[in-house]
N, C-alpha and C. Protein backbone atom coordinates (compact mmCIF):
# COMPACT_ATOMS: atom_id res chain seq x y z
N UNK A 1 0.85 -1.18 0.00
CA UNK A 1 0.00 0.00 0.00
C UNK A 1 0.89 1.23 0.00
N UNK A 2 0.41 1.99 -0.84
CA UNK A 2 1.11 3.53 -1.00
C UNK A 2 0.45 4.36 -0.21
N UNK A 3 1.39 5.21 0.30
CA UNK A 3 0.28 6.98 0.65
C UNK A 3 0.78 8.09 0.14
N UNK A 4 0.05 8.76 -0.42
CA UNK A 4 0.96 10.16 -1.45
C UNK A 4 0.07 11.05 -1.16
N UNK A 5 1.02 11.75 -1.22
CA UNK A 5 0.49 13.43 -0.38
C UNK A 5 0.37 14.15 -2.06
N UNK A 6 -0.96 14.28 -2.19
CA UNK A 6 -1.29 15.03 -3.60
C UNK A 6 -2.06 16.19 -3.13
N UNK A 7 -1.55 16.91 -4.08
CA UNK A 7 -1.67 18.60 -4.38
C UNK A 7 -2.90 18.83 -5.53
N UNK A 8 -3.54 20.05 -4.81
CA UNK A 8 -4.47 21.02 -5.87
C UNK A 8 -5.76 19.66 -6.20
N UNK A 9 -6.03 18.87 -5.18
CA UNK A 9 -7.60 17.95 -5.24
C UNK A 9 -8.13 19.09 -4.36
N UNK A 10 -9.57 18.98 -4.94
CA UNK A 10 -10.62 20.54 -4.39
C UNK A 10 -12.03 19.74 -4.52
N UNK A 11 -12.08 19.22 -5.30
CA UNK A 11 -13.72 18.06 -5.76
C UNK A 11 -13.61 16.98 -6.10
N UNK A 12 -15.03 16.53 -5.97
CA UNK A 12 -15.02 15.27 -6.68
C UNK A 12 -14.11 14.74 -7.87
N UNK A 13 -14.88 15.70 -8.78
CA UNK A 13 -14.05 15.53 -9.91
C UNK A 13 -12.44 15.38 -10.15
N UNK A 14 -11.58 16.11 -8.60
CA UNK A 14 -10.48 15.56 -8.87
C UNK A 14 -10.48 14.20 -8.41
N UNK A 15 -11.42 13.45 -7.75
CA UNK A 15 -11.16 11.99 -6.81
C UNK A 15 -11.37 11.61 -8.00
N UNK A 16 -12.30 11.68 -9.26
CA UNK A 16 -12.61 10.70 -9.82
C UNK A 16 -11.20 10.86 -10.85
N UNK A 17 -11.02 11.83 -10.97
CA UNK A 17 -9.48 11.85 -11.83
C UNK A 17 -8.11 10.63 -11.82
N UNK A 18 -8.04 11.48 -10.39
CA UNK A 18 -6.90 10.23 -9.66
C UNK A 18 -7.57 9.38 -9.61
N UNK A 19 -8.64 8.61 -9.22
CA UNK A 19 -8.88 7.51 -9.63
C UNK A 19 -8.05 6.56 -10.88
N UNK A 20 -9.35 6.98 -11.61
CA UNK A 20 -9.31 7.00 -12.84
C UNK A 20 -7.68 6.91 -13.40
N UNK A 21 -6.80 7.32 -12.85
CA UNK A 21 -5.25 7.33 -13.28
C UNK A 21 -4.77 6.55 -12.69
N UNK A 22 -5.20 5.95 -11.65
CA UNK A 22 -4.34 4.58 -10.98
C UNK A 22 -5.01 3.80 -11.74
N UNK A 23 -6.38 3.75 -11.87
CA UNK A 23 -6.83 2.33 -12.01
C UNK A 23 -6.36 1.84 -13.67
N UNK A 24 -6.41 3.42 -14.58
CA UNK A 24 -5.62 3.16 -15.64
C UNK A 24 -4.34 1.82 -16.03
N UNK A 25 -3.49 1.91 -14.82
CA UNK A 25 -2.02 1.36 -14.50
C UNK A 25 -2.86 -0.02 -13.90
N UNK A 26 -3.82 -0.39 -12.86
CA UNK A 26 -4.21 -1.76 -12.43
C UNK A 26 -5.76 -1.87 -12.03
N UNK A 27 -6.27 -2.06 -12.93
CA UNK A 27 -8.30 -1.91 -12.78
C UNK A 27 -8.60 -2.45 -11.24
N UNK A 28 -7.88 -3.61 -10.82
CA UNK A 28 -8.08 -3.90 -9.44
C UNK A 28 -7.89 -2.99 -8.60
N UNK A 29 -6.90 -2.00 -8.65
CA UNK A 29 -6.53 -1.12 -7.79
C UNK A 29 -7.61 -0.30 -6.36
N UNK A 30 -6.98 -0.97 -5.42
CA UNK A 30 -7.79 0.30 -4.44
C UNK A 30 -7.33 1.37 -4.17
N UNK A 31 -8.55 2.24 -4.13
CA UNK A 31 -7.64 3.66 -4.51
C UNK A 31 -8.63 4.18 -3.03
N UNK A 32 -8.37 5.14 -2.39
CA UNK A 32 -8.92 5.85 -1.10
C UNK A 32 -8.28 7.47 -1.38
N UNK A 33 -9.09 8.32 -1.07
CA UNK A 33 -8.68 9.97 -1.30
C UNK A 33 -9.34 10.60 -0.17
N UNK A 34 -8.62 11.51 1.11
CA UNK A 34 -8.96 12.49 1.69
C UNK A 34 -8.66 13.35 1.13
N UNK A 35 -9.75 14.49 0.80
CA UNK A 35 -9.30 15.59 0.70
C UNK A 35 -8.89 16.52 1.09
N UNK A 36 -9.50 16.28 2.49
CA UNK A 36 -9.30 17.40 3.70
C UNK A 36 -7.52 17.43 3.71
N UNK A 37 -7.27 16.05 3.89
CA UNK A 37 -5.12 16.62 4.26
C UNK A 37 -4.61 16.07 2.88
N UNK A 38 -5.28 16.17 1.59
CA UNK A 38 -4.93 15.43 0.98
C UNK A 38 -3.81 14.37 0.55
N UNK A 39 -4.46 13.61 1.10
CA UNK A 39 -3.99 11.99 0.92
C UNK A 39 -4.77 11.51 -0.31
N UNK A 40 -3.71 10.40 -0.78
CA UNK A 40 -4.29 9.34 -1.10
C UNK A 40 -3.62 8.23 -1.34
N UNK A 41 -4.39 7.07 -0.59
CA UNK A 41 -3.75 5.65 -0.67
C UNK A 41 -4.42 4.71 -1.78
N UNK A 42 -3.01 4.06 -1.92
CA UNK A 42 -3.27 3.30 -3.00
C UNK A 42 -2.82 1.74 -2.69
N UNK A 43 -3.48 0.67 -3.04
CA UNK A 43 -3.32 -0.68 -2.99
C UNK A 43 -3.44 -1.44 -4.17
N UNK A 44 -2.37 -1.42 -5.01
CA UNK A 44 -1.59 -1.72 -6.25
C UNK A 44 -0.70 -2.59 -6.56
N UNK A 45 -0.66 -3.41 -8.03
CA UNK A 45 0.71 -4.09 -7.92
C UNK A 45 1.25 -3.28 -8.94
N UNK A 46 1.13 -2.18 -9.39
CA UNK A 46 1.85 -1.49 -9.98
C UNK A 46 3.20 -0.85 -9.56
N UNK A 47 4.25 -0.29 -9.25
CA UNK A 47 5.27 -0.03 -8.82
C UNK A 47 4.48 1.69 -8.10
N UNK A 48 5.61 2.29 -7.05
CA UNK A 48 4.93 3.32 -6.75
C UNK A 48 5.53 4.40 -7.71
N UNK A 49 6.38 4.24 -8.47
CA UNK A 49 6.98 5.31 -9.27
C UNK A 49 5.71 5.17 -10.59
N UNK A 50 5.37 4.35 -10.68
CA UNK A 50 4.33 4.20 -12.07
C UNK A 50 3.02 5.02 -11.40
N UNK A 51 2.79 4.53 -10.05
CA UNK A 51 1.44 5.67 -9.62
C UNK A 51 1.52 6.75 -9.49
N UNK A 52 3.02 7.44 -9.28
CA UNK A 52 2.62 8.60 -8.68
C UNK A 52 2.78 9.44 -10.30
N UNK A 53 3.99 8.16 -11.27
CA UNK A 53 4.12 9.13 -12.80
C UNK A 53 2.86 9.49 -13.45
N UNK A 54 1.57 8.38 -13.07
CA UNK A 54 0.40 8.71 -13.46
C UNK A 54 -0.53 9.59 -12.94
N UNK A 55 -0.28 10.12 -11.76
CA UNK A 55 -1.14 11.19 -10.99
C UNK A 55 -0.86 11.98 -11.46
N UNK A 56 0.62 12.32 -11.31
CA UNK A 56 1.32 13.32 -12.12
C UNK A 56 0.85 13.32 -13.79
N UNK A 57 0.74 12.74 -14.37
CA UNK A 57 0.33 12.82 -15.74
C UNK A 57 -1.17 13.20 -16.14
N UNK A 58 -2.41 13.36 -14.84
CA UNK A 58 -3.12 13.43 -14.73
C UNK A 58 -3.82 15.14 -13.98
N UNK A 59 -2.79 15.55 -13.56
CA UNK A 59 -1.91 17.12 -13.37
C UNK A 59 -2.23 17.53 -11.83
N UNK A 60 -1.71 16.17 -11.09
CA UNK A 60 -1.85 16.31 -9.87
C UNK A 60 -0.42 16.61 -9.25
N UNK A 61 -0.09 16.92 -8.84
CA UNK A 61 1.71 17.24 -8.33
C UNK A 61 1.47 16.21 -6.87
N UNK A 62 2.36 15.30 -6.98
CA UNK A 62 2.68 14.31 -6.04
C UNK A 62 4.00 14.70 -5.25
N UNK A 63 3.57 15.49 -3.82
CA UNK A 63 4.99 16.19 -3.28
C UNK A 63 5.28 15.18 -2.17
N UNK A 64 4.03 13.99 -1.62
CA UNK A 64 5.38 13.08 -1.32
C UNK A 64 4.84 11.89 -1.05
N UNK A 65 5.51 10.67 -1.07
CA UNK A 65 5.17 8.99 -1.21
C UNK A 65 5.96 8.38 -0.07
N UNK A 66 5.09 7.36 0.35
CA UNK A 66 5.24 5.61 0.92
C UNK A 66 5.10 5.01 0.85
């Protein structure tokens, strides 16, 4: 399980984004988003450099991972 501290989520529409960009990388993927401290964890067999290249590609700025 990952936790990445993502930047500039404000709505739904960004949860369904990031979503939508992990599950891109593994349809199984569990994906979880607070917005309040924005978090979001991820439970993936994708690598964590592939999730966060895809958040990022999705124009979320990923300032930090576990």
């Amino acid at each position: 399980m990952y936790e990445l501290q993502v930047e500039n989520m404000s709505c739904g529409r960004c949860i369904a984004k990031v979503s939508d960009a992990v599950r891109a990388l593994d349809m199984t993927a569990g994906v979880e988003i607070n917005l309040a401290n924005k978090k979001v964890m991820v439970d993936s067999s994708a690598s964590l450099d592939e999730v966060k290249a895809a958040i990022v590609q999705a124009g979320y700025p990923v300032t930090a991972a576990s």
